[in-house]
Protein backbone atom coordinates (compact mmCIF):
# COMPACT_ATOMS: atom_id res chain seq x y z
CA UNK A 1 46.15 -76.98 -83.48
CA UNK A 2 45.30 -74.76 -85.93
CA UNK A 3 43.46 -74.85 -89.21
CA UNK A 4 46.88 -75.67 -91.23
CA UNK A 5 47.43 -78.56 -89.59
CA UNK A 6 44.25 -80.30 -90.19
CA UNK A 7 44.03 -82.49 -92.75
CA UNK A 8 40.67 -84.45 -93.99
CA UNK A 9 40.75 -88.00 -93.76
CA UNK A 10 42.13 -89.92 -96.62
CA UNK A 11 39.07 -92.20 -98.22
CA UNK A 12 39.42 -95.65 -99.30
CA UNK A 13 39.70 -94.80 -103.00
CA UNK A 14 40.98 -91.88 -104.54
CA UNK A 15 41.97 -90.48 -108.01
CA UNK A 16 44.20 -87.48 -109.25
CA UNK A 17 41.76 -86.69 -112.39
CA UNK A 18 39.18 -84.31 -111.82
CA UNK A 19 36.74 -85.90 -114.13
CA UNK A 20 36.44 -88.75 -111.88
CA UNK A 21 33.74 -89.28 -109.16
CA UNK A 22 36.72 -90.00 -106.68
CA UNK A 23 38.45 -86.66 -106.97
CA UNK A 24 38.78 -84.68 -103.72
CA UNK A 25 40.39 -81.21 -104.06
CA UNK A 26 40.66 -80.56 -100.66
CA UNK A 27 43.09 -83.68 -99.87
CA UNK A 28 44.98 -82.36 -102.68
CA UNK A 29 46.25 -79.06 -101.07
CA UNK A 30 48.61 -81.59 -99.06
CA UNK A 31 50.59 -84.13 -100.31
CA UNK A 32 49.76 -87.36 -100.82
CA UNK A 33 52.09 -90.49 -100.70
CA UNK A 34 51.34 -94.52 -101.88
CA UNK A 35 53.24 -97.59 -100.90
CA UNK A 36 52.12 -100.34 -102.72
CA UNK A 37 53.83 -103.59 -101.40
CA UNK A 38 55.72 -101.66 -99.55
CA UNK A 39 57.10 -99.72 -101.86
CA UNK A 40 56.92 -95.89 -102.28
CA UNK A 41 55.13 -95.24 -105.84
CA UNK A 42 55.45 -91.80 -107.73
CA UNK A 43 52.99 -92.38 -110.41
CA UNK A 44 49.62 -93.41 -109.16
CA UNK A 45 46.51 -92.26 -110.90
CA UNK A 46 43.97 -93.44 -108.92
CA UNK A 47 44.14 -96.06 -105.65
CA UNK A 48 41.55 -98.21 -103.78
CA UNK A 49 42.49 -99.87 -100.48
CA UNK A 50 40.20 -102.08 -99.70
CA UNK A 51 40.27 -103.80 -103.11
CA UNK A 52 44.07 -103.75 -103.25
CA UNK A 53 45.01 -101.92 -106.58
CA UNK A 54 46.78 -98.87 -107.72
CA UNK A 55 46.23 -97.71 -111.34
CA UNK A 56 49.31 -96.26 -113.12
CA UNK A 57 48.93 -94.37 -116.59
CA UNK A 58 50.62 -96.54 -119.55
CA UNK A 59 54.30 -94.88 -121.31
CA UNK A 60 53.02 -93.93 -124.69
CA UNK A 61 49.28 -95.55 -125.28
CA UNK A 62 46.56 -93.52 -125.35
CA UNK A 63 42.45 -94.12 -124.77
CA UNK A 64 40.28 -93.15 -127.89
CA UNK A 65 39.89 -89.45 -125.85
CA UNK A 66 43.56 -88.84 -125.83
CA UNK A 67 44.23 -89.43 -121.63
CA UNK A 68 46.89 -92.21 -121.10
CA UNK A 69 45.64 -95.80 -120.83
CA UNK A 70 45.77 -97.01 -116.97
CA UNK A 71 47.26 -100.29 -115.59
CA UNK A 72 45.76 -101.78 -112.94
CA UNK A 73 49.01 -103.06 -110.63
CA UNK A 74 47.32 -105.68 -107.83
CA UNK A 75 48.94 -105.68 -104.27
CA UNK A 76 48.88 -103.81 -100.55
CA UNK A 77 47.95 -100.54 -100.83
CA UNK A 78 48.67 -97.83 -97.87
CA UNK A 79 47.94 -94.16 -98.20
CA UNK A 80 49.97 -91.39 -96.22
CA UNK A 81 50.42 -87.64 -96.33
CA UNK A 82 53.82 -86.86 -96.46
């Protein structure tokens, strides 16, 4: 196997903004899929699989910084590199 191949171990909770205390760059050089329910979702922010919620940025709402408000969306959470 060779050093392409390896990929680091996907945590338990995870977020695509690099502000956050749960951002990991290095997962990020591979693709990174999220079923919740079952369900392939394109538009997660941030995850957490042990608690069982996704968080999904809101269509035109904005937080009093200017990044998009985030809905928390409840359910089974699996993460997967594609």
């Amino acid at each position: 196997m060779t050093d392409a191949t390896i990929r680091p171990e996907l945590p338990d909770r995870l977020s695509v903004n690099p502000r956050s205390k749960f951002y990991n760059a290095a997962i990020f050089e591979h693709e990174v899929g999220i079923k919740l329910n079952g369900k392939e979702r394109f538009d997660v922010e941030e995850y957490c699989i042990s608690e069982g919620w996704v968080k999904v940025a809101s269509a035109k709402a904005l937080d009093r910084r200017g990044q998009p408000l985030l809905l928390t969306v409840k359910g089974t959470v699996e993460a997967f590199y594609r």
